[in-house]
Protein backbone atom coordinates (compact mmCIF):
# COMPACT_ATOMS: atom_id res chain seq x y z
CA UNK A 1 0.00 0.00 0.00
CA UNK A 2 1.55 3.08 -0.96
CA UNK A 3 1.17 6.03 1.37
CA UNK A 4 1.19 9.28 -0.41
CA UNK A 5 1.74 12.74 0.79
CA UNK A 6 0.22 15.83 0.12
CA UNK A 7 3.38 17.00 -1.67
CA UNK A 8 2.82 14.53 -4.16
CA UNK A 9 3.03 14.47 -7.83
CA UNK A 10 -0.87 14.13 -9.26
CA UNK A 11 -1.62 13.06 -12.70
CA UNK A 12 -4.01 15.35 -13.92
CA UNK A 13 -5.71 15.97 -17.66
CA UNK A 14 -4.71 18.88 -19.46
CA UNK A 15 -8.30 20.12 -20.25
CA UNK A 16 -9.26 20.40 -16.78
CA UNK A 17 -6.21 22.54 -15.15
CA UNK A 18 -7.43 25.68 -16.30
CA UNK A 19 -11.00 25.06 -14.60
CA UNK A 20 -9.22 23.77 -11.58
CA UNK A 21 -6.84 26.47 -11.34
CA UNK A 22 -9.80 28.87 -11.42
CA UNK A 23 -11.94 26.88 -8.66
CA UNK A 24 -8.82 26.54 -6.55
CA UNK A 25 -8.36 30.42 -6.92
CA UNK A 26 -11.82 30.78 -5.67
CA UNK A 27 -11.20 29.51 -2.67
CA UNK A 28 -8.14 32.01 -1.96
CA UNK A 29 -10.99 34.25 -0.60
CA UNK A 30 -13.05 31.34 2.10
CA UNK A 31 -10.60 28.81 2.70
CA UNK A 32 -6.87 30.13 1.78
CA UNK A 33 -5.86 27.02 3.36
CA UNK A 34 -7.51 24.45 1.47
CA UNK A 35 -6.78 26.60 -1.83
CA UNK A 36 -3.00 26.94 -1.37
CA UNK A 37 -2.86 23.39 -0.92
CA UNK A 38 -5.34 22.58 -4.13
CA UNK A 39 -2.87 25.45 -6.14
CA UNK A 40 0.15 23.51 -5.27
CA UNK A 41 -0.87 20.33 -5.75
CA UNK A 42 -2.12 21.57 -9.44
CA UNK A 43 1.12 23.84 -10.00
CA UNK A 44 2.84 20.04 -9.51
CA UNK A 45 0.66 17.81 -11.52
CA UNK A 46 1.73 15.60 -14.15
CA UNK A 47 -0.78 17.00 -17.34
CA UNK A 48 -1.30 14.17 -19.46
CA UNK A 49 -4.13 13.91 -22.24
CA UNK A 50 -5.62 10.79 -21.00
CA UNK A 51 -5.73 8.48 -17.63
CA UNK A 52 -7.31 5.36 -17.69
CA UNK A 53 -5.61 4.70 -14.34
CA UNK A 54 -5.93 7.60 -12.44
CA UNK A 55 -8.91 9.85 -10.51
CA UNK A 56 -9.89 12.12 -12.98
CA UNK A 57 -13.53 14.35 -12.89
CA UNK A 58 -15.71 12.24 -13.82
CA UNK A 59 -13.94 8.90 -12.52
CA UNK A 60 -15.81 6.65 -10.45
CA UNK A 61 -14.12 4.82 -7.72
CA UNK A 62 -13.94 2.26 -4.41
CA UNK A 63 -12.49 3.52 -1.88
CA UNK A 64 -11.80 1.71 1.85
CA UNK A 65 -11.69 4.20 4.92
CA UNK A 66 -9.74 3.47 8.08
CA UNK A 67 -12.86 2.43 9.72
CA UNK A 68 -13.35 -0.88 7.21
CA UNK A 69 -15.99 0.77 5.03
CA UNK A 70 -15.92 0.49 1.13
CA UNK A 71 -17.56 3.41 -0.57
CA UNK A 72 -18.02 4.00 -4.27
CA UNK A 73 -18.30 8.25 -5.27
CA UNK A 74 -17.66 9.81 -8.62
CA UNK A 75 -15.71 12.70 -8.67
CA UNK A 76 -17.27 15.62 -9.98
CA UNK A 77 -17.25 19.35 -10.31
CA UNK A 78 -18.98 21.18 -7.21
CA UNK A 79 -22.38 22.01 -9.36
CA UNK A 80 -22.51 18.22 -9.70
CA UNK A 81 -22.03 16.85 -6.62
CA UNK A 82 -24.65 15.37 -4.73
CA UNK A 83 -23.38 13.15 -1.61
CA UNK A 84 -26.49 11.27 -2.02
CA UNK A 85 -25.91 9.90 -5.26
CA UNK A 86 -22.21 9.65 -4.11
CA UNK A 87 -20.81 12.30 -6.31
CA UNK A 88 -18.48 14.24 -4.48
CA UNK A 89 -16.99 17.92 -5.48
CA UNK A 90 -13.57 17.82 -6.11
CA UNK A 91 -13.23 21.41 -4.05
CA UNK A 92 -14.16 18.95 -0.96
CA UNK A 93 -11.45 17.56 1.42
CA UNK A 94 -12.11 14.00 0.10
CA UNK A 95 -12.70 14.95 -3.55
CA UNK A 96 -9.71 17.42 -3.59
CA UNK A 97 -7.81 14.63 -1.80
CA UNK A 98 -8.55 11.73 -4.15
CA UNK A 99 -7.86 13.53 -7.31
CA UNK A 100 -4.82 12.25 -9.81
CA UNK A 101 -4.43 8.87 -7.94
CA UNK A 102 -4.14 5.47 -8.67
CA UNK A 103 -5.95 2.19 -6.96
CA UNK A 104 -3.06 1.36 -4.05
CA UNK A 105 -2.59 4.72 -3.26
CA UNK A 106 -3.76 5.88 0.48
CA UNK A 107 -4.51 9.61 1.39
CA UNK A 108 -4.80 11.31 4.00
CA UNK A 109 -8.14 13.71 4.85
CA UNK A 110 -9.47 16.02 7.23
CA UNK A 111 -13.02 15.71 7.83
CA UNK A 112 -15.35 17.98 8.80
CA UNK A 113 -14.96 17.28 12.24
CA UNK A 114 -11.54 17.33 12.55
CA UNK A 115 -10.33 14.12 13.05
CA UNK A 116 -7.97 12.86 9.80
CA UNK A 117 -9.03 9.76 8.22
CA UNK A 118 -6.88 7.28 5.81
CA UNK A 119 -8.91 6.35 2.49
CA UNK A 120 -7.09 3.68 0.12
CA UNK A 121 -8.36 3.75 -3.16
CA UNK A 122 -9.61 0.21 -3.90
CA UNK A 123 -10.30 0.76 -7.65
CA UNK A 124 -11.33 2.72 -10.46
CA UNK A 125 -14.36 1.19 -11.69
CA UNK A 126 -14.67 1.20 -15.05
CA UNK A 127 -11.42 -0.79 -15.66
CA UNK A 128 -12.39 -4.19 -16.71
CA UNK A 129 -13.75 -5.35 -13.17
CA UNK A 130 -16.78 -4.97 -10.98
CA UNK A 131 -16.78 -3.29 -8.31
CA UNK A 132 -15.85 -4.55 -4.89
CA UNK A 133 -18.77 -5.46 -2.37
CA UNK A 134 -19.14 -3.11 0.32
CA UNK A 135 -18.40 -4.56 3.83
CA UNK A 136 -21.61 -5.45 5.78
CA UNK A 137 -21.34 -3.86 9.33
């Protein structure tokens, strides 16, 4: 399992870094935190024209939290996202978070409440197999 930092080289498409640079910018204003980090990690990324094995926008994914649960979201832009139909903005902690990684890779997030949470990306659905079974509690 690969541990990544948020220092980290992304992989990211070349026709959404403009749009991402301008969301991230957005957030200079609300959360100067969370924005700085978002700039950098764009500023960093690895453009590429096509991933087939990385989170992209519009990528759906499995990914296992720390607490045992499997959870499959779609990354999305934030006029898309809708938590209950597990599409999560990519200007969110988790969505920002998961962006231009590959299955293995484990991230680190801070939730809402605080506390920081490992997620390890259990797949990109999508890629020749079905999705993993969530976990029954």
């Amino acid at each position: 399992m690969k541990r990544i930092k948020a220092t980290a080289t992304i992989v990211l498409l070349r026709r959404d870094q403009a749009r991402l640079m301008q969301l991230a910018n957005g957030w200079m204003a609300s959360r100067p935190d969370f924005g700085d980090d978002l700039l950098a990690k764009l500023g960093a990324a690895k453009l590429v024209e096509q991933s087939d094995t990385t989170v992209q926008i519009g990528s759906t994914l499995v990914y296992a939290s720390d607490n045992g649960e499997n959870r499959q979201v779609t990354l999305v832009y934030p006029e898309q996202a809708d938590i209950a139909l597990g599409k999560v903005s990519v200007l969110t902690p988790i969505g920002s978070a998961l962006l231009g990684r590959a299955a293995g890779d484990t991230v680190e997030v801070l939730g809402n409440d605080g506390r920081s949470r490992r997620l390890t990306i259990v797949q990109l659905v999508g890629d020749g197999n079905p999705a993993p079974q969530p976990k029954a509690a």
